[in-house]
C-alpha atoms as a PDB file:
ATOM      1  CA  UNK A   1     -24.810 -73.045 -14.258  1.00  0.00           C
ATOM      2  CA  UNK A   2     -24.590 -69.451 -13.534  1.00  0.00           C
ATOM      3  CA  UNK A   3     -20.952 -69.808 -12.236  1.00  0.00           C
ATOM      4  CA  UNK A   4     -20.713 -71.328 -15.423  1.00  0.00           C
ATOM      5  CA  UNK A   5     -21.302 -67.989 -17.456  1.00  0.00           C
ATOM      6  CA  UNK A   6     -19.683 -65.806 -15.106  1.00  0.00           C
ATOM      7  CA  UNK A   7     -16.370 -67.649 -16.305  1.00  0.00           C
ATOM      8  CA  UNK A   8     -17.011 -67.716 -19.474  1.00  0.00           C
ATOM      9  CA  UNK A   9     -17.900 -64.152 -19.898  1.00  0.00           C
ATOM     10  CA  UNK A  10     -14.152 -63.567 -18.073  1.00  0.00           C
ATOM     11  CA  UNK A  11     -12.497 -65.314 -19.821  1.00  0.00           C
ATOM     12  CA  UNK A  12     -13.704 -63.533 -23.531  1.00  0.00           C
ATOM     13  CA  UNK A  13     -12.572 -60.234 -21.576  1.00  0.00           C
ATOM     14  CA  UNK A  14      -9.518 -61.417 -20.965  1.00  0.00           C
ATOM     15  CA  UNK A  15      -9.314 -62.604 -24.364  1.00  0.00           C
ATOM     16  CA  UNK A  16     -11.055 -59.225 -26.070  1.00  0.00           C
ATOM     17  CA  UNK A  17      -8.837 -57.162 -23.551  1.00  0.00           C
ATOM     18  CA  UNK A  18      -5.793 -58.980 -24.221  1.00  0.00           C
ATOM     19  CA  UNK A  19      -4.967 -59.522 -21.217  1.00  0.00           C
ATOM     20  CA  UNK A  20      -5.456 -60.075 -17.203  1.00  0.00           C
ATOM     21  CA  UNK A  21      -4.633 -56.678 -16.577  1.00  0.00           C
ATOM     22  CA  UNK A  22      -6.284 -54.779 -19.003  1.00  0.00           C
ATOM     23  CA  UNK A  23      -9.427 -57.159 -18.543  1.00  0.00           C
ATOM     24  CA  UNK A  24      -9.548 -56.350 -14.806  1.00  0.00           C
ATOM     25  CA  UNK A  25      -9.084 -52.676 -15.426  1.00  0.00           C
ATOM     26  CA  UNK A  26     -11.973 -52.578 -17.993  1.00  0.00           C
ATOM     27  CA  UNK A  27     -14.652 -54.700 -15.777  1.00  0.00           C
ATOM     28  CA  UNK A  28     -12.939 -52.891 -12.654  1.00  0.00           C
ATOM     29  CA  UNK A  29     -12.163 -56.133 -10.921  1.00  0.00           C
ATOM     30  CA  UNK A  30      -9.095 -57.534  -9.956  1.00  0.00           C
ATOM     31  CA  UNK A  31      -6.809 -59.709 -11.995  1.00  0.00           C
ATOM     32  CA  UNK A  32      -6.928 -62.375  -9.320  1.00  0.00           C
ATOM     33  CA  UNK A  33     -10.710 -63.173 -10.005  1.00  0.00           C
ATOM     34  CA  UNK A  34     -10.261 -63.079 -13.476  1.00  0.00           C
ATOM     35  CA  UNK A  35      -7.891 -65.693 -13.008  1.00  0.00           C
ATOM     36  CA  UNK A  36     -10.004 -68.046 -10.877  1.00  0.00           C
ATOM     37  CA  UNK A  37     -12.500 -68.109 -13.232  1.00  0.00           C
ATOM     38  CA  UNK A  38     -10.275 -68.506 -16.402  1.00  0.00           C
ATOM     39  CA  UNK A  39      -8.648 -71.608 -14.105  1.00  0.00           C
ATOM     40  CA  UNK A  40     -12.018 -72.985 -12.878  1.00  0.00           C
ATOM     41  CA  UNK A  41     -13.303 -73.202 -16.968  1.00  0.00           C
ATOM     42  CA  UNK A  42      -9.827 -75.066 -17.773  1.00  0.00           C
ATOM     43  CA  UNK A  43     -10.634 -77.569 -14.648  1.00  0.00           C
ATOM     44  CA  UNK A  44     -13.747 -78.420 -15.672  1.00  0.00           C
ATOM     45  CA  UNK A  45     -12.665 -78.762 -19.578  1.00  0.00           C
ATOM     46  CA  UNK A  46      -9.171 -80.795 -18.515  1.00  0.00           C
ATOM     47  CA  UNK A  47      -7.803 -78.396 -20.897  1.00  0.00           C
ATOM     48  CA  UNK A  48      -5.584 -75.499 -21.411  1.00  0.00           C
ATOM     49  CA  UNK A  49      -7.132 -72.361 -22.962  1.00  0.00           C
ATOM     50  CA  UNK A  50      -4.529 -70.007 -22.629  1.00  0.00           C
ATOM     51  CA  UNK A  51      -0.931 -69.270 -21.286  1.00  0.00           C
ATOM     52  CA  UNK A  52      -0.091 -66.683 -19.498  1.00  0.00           C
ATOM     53  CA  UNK A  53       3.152 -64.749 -19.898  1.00  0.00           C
ATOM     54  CA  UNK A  54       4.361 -61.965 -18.344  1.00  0.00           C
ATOM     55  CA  UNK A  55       4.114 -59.447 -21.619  1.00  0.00           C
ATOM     56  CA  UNK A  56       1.217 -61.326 -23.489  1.00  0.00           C
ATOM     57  CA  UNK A  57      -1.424 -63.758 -23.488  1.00  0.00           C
ATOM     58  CA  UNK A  58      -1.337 -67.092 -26.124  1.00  0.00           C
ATOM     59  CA  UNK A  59      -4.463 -68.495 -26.724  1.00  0.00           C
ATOM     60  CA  UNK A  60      -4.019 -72.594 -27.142  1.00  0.00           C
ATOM     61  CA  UNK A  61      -5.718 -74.400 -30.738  1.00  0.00           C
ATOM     62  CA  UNK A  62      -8.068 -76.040 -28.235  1.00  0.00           C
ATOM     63  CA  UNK A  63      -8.683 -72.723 -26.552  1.00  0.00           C
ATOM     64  CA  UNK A  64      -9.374 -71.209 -29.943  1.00  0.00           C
ATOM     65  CA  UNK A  65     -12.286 -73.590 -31.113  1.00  0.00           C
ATOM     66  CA  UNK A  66     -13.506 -73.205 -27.336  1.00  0.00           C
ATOM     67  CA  UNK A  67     -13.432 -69.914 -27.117  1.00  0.00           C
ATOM     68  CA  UNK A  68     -15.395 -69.643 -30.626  1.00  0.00           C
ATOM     69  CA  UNK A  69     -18.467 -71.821 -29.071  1.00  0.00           C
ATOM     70  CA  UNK A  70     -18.656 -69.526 -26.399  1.00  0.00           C
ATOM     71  CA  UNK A  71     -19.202 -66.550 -28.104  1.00  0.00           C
ATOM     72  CA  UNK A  72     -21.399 -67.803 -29.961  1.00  0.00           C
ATOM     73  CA  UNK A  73     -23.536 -69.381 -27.789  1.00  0.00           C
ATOM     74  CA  UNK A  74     -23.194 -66.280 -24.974  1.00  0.00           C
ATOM     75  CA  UNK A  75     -24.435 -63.981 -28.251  1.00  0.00           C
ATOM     76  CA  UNK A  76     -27.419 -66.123 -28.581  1.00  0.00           C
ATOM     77  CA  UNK A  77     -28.221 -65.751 -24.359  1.00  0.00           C
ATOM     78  CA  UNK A  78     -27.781 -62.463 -24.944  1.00  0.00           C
ATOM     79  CA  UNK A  79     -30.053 -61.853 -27.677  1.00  0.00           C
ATOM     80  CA  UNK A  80     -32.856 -64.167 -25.379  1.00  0.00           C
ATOM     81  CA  UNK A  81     -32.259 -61.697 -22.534  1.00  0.00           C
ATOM     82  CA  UNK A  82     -32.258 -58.529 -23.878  1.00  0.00           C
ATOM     83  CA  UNK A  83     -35.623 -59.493 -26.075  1.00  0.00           C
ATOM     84  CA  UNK A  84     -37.415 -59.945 -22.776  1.00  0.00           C
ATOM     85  CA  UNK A  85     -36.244 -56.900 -22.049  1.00  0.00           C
ATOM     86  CA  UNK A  86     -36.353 -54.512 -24.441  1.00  0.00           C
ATOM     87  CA  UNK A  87     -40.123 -53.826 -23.375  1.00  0.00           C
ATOM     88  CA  UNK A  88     -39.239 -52.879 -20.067  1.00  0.00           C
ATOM     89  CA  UNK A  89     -35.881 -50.832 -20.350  1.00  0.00           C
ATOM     90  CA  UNK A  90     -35.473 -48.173 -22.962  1.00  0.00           C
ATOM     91  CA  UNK A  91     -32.052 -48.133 -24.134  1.00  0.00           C
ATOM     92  CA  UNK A  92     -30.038 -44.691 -22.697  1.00  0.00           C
ATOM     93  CA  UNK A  93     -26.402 -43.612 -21.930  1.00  0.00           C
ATOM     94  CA  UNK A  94     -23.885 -42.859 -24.665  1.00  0.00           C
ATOM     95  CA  UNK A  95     -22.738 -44.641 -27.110  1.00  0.00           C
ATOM     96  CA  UNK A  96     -19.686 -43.606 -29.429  1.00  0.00           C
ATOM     97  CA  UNK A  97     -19.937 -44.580 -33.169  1.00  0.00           C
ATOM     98  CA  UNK A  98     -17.350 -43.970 -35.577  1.00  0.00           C
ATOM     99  CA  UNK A  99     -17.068 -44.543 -39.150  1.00  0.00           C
ATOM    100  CA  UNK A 100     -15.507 -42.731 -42.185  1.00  0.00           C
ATOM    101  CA  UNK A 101     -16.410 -39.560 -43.196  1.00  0.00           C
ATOM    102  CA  UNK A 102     -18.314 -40.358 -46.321  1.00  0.00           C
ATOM    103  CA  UNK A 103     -20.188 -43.562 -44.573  1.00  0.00           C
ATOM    104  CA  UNK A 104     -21.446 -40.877 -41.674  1.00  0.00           C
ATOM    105  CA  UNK A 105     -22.488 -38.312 -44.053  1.00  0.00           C
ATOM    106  CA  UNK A 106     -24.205 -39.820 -46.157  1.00  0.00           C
ATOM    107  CA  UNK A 107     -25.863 -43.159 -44.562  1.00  0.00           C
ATOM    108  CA  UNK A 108     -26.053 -41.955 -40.968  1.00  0.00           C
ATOM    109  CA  UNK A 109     -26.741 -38.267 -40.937  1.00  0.00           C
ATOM    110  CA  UNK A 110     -29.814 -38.244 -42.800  1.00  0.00           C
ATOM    111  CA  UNK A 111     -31.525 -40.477 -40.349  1.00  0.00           C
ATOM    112  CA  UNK A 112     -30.499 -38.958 -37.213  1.00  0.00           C
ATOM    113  CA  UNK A 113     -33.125 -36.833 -36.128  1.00  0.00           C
ATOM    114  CA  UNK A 114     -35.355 -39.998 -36.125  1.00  0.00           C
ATOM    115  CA  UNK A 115     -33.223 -41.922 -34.742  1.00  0.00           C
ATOM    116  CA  UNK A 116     -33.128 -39.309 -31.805  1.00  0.00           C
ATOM    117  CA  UNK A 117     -36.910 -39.536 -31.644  1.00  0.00           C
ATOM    118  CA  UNK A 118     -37.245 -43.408 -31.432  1.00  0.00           C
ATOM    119  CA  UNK A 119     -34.308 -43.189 -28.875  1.00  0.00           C
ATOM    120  CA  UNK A 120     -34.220 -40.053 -27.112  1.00  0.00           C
ATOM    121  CA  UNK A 121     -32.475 -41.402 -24.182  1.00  0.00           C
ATOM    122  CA  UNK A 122     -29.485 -42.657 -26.051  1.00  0.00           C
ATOM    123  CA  UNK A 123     -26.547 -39.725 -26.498  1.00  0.00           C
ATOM    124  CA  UNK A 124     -24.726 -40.389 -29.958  1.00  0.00           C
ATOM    125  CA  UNK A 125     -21.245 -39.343 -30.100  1.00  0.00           C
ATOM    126  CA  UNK A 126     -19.937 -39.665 -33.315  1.00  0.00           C
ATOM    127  CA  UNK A 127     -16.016 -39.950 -34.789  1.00  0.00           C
ATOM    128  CA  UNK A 128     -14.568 -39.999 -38.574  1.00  0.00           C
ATOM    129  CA  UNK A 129     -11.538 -41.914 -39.200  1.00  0.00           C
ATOM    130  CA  UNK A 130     -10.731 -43.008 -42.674  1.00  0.00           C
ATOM    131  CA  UNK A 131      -8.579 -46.097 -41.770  1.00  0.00           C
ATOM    132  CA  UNK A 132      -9.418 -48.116 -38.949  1.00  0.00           C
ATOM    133  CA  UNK A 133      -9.041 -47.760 -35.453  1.00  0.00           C
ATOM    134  CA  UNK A 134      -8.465 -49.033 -31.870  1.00  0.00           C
ATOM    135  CA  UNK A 135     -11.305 -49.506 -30.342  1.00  0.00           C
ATOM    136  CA  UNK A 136     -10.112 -49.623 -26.855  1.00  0.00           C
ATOM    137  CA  UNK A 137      -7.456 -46.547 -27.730  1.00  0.00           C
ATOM    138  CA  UNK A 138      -9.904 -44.514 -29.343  1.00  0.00           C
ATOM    139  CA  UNK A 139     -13.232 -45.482 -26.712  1.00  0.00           C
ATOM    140  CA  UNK A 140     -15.234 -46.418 -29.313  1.00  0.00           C
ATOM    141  CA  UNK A 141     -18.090 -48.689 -28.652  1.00  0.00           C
ATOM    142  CA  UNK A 142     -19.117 -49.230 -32.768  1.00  0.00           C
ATOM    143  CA  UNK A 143     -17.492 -48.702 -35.568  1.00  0.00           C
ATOM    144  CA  UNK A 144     -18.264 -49.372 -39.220  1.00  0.00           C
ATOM    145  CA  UNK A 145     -16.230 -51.077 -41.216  1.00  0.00           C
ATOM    146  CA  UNK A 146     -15.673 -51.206 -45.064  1.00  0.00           C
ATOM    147  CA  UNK A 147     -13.884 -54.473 -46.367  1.00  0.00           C
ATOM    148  CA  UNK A 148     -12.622 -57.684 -44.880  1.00  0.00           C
ATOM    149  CA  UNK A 149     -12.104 -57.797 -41.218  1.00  0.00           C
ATOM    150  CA  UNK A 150      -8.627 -59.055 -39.955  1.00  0.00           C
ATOM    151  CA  UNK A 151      -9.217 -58.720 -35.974  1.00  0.00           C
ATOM    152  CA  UNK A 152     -11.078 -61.875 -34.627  1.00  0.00           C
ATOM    153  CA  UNK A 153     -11.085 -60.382 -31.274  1.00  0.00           C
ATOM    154  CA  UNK A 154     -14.029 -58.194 -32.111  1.00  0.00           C
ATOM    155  CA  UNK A 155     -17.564 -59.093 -32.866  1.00  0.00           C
ATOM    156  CA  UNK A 156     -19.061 -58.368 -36.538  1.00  0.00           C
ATOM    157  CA  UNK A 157     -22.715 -57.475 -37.664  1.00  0.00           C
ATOM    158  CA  UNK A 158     -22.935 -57.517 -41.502  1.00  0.00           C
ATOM    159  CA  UNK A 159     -24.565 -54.574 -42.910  1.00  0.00           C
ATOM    160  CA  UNK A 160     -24.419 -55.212 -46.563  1.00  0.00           C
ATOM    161  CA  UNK A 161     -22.431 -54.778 -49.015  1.00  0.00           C
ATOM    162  CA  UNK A 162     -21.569 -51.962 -51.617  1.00  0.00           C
ATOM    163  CA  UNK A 163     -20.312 -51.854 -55.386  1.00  0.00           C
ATOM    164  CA  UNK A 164     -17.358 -49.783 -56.303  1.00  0.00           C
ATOM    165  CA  UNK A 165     -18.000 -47.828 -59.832  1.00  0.00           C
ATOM    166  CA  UNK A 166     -16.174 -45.140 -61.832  1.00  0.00           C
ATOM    167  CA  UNK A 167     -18.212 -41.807 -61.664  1.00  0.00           C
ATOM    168  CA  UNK A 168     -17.241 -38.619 -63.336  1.00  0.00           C
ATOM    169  CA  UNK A 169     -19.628 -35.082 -63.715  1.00  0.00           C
ATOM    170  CA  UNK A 170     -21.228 -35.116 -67.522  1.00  0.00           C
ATOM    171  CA  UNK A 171     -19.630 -31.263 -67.522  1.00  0.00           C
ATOM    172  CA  UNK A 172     -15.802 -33.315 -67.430  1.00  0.00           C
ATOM    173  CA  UNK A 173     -16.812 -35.736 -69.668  1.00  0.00           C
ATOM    174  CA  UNK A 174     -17.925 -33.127 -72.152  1.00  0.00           C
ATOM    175  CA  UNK A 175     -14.855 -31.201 -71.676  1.00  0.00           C
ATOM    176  CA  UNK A 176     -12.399 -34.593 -72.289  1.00  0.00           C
ATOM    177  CA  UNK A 177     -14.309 -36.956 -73.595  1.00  0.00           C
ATOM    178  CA  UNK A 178     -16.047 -40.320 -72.132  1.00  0.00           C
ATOM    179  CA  UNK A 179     -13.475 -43.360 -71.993  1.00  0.00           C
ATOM    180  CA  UNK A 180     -14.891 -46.176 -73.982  1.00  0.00           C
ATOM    181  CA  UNK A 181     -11.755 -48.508 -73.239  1.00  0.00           C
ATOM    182  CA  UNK A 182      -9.870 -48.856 -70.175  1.00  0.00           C
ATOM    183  CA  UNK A 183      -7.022 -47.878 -71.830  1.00  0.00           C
ATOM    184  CA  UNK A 184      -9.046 -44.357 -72.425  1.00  0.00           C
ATOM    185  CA  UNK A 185      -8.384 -43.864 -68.530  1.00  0.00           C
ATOM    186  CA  UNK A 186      -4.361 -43.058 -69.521  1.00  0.00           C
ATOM    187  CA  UNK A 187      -5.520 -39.687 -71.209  1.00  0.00           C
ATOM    188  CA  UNK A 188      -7.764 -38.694 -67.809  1.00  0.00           C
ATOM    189  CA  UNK A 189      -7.512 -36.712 -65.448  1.00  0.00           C
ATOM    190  CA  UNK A 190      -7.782 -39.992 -62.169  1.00  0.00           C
ATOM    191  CA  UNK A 191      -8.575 -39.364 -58.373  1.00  0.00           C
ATOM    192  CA  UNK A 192      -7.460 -41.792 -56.154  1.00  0.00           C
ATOM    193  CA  UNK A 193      -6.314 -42.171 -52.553  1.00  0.00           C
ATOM    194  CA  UNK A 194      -3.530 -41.068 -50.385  1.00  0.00           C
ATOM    195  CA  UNK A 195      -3.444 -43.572 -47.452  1.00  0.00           C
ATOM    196  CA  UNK A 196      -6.202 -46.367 -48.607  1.00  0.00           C
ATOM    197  CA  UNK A 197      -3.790 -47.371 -51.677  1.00  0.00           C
ATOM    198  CA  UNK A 198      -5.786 -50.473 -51.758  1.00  0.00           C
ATOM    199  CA  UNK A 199      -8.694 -48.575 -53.226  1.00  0.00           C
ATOM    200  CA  UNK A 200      -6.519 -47.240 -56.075  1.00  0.00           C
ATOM    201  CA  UNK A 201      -7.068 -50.988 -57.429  1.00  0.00           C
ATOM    202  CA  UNK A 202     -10.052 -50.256 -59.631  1.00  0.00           C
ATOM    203  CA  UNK A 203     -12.205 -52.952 -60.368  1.00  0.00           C
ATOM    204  CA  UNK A 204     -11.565 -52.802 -64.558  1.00  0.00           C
ATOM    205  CA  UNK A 205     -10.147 -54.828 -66.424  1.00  0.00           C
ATOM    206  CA  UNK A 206      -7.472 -57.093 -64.606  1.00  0.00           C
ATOM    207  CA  UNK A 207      -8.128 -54.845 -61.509  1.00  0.00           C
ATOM    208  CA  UNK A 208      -4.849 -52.494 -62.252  1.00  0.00           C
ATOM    209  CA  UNK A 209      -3.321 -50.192 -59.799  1.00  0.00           C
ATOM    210  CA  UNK A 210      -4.153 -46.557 -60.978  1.00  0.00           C
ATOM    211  CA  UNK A 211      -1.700 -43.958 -60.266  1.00  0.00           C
ATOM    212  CA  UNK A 212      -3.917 -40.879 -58.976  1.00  0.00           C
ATOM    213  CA  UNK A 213      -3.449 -37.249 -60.961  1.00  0.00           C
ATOM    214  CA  UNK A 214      -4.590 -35.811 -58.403  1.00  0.00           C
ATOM    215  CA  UNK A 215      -4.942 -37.692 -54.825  1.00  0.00           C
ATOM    216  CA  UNK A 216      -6.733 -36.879 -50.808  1.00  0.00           C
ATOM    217  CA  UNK A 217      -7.600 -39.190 -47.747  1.00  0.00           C
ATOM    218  CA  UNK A 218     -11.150 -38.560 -47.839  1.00  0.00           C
ATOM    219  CA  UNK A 219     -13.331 -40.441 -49.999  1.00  0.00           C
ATOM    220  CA  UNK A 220     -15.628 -37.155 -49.578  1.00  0.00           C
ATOM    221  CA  UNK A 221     -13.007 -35.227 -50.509  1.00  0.00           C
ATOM    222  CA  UNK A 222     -12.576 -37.135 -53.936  1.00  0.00           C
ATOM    223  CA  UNK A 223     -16.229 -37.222 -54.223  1.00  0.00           C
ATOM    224  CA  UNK A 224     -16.267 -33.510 -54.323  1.00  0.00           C
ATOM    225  CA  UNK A 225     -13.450 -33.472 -56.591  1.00  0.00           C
ATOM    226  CA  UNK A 226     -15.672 -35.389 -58.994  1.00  0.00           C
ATOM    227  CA  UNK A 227     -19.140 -33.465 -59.018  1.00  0.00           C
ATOM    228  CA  UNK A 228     -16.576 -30.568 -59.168  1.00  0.00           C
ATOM    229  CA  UNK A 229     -15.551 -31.516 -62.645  1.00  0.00           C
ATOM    230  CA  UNK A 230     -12.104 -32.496 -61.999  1.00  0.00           C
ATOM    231  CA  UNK A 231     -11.305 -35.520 -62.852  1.00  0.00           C
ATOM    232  CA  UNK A 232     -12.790 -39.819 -62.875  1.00  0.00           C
ATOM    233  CA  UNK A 233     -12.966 -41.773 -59.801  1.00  0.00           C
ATOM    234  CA  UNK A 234     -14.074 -45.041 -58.415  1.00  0.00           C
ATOM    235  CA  UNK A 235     -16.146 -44.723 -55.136  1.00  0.00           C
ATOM    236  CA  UNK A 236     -19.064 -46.804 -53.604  1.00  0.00           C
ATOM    237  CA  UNK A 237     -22.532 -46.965 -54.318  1.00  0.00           C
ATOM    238  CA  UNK A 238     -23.502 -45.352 -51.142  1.00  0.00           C
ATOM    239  CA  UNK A 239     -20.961 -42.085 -51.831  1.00  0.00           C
ATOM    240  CA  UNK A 240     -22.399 -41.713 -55.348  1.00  0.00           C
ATOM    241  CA  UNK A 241     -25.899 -43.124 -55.459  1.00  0.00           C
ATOM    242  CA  UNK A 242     -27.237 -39.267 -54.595  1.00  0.00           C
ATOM    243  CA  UNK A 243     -25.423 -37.654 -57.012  1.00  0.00           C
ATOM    244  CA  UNK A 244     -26.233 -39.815 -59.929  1.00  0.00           C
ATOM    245  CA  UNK A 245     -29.638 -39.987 -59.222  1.00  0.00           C
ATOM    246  CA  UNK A 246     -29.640 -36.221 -59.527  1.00  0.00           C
ATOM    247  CA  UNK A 247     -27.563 -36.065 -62.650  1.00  0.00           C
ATOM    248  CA  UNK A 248     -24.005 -34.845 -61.195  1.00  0.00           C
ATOM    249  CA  UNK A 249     -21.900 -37.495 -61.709  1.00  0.00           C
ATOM    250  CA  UNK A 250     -22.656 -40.765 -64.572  1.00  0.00           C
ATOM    251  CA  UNK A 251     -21.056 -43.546 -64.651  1.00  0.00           C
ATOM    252  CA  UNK A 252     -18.408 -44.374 -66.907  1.00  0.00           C
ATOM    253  CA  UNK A 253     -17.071 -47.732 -68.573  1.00  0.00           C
ATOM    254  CA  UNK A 254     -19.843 -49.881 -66.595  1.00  0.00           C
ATOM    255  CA  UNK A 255     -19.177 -52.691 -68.955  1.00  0.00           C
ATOM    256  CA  UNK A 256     -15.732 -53.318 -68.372  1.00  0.00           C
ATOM    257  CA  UNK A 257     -16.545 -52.940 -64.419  1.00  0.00           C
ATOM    258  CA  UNK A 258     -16.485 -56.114 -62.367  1.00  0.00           C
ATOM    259  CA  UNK A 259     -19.125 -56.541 -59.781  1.00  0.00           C
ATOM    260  CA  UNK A 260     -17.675 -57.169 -56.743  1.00  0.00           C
ATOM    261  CA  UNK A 261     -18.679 -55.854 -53.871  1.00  0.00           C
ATOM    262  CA  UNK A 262     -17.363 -54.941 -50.581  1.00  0.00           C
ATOM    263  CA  UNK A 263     -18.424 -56.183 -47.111  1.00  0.00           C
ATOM    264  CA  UNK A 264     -19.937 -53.588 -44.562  1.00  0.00           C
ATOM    265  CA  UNK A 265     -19.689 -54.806 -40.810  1.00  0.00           C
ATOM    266  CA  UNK A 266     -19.987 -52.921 -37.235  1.00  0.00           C
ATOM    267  CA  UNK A 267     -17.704 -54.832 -35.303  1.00  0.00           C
ATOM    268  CA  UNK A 268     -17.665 -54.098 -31.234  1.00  0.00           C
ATOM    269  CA  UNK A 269     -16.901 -55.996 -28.675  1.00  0.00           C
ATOM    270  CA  UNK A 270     -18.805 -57.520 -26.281  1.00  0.00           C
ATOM    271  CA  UNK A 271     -20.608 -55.645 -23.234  1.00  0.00           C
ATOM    272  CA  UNK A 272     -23.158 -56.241 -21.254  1.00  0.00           C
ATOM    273  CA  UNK A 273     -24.003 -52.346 -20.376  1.00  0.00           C
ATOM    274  CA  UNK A 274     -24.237 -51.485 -23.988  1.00  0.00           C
ATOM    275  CA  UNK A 275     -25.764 -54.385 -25.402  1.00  0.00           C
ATOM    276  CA  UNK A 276     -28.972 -52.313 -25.977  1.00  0.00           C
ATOM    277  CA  UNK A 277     -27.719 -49.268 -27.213  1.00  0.00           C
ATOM    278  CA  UNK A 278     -25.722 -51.108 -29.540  1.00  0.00           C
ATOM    279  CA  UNK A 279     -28.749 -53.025 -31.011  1.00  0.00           C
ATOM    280  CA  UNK A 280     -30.593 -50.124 -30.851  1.00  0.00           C
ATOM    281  CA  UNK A 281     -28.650 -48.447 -33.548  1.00  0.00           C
ATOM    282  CA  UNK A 282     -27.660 -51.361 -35.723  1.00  0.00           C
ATOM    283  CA  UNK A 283     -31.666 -52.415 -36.075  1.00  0.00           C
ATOM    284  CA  UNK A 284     -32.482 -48.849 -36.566  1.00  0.00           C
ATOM    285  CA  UNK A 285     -29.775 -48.095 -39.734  1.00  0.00           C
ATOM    286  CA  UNK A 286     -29.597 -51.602 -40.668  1.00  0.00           C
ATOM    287  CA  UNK A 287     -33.420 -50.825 -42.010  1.00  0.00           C
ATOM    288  CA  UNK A 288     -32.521 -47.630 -43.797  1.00  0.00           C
ATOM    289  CA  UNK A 289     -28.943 -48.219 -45.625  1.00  0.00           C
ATOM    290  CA  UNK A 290     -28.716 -47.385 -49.128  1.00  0.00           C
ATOM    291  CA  UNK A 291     -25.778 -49.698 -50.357  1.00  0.00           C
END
């Protein structure tokens, strides 16, 4: 049975890697092994899981539902193990997190220093990006992720999710008035995004395209811009919640807002030596998230 594992767990690094090579090079093994194994699974199933070419590597429709078991059910051995564990090795080593700049201000900062005292052994290295990233490229271990994931490759813990709102500061709203209509928003002053067009579709009315006055990459940035009296904009619940509470920004035409909500997800991919660092952190801030 163990042989049994050991080929599965090569053959979702192959897959994760993307190939032999890079598979090999990541586990330090050789290509050869990984080979064997992915063989040995395909003899025992009578099926093909994946063809190998010489520039990439096609996964077969039976290989695909296969390969989705397996995850699944080496997660779940996983999760057994390292629960019997736990109690007897503290999680340490590094592990690199990276997530945009207004998620790690605001939801991951604040809790750091306990963090650091429940896990003192564990060395945080964290990264901004605002759009997302390779994993491999970047040597990232987690990363957070706002919206819906498109890579399959990589493992996904939900988080939550978080409402998108208009917010402006009551000191800009004074100055041009507070939009009762949607249509209001054509005589404003509208912050938006540079790169991250997407999130110039506001949620109002039949979820137009706004055309920013005044634009940046940083959702900090336009955050700023708002409790600075410049202008509307529509950011998450988790960038905003603060400075509503404390009366710096209000939100405007809540009425003709639609609820939706977007998904929040650390996606990594599998690895044995980081299995409990990675836990580690997503139990910790999973507990403390204000979405």
């Amino acid at each position: 049975m163990k042989s049994r594992w050991d080929d599965l767990e090569a053959l979702l690094a192959v897959v994760d890697a993307g190939g032999f090579t890079a598979a090999a090079e990541r586990l330090s093994t050789s290509t050869a092994r990984l080979s064997r194994a992915v063989s040995r699974l395909e003899r025992r199933l009578e099926t093909t899981l994946v063809h190998r070419t010489t520039r990439r590597l096609d996964i077969t429709e039976e290989g695909e539902a296969f390969i989705a078991q397996a995850r699944q059910a080496l997660g779940t051995l996983e999760t057994a193990e390292e629960a019997l564990t736990v109690r007897r090795r503290e999680p340490a080593g590094r592990l690199r997190v990276d997530a945009a700049t207004p998620f790690l201000l605001h939801q991951i900062v604040p809790h750091l220093a306990e963090f650091h005292a429940a896990y003192p052994k564990v060395r945080l290295e964290l990264t901004t990006h605002e759009t997302n990233i390779d994993l491999i490229e970047q040597r990232t271990d987690v990363a957070i992720r706002i919206g819906r994931l498109e890579d399959s490759t990589l493992h996904a813990r939900p988080l939550g999710h978080s409402r998108r709102r208009l917010v402006a500061s009551p000191a800009y709203l004074e100055r041009y008035g507070t939009p009762r209509h949607v249509e209001d928003l054509a005589h404003h002053v509208l912050l938006g995004f540079t790169h991250l067009t997407q999130l110039n579709r506001w949620p109002i009315g039949d979820g137009r395209t706004i055309q920013p006055t005044l634009a940046s990459s940083s959702g900090e940035a336009l955050l700023q811009m708002a409790e600075a009296d410049v202008g509307i904009a529509c950011l998450a619940d988790f960038l905003t919640r603060g400075a509503c509470q404390a009366g710096r920004l209000t939100v405007v035409l809540d009425d003709a807002t639609h609820e939706r909500h977007e998904p929040i997800q650390a996606v990594y991919y599998r690895n044995t030596a980081l299995h409990g660092r990675i836990n580690a952190f997503l139990d910790f801030f999973a507990d403390r998230l204000t979405l």
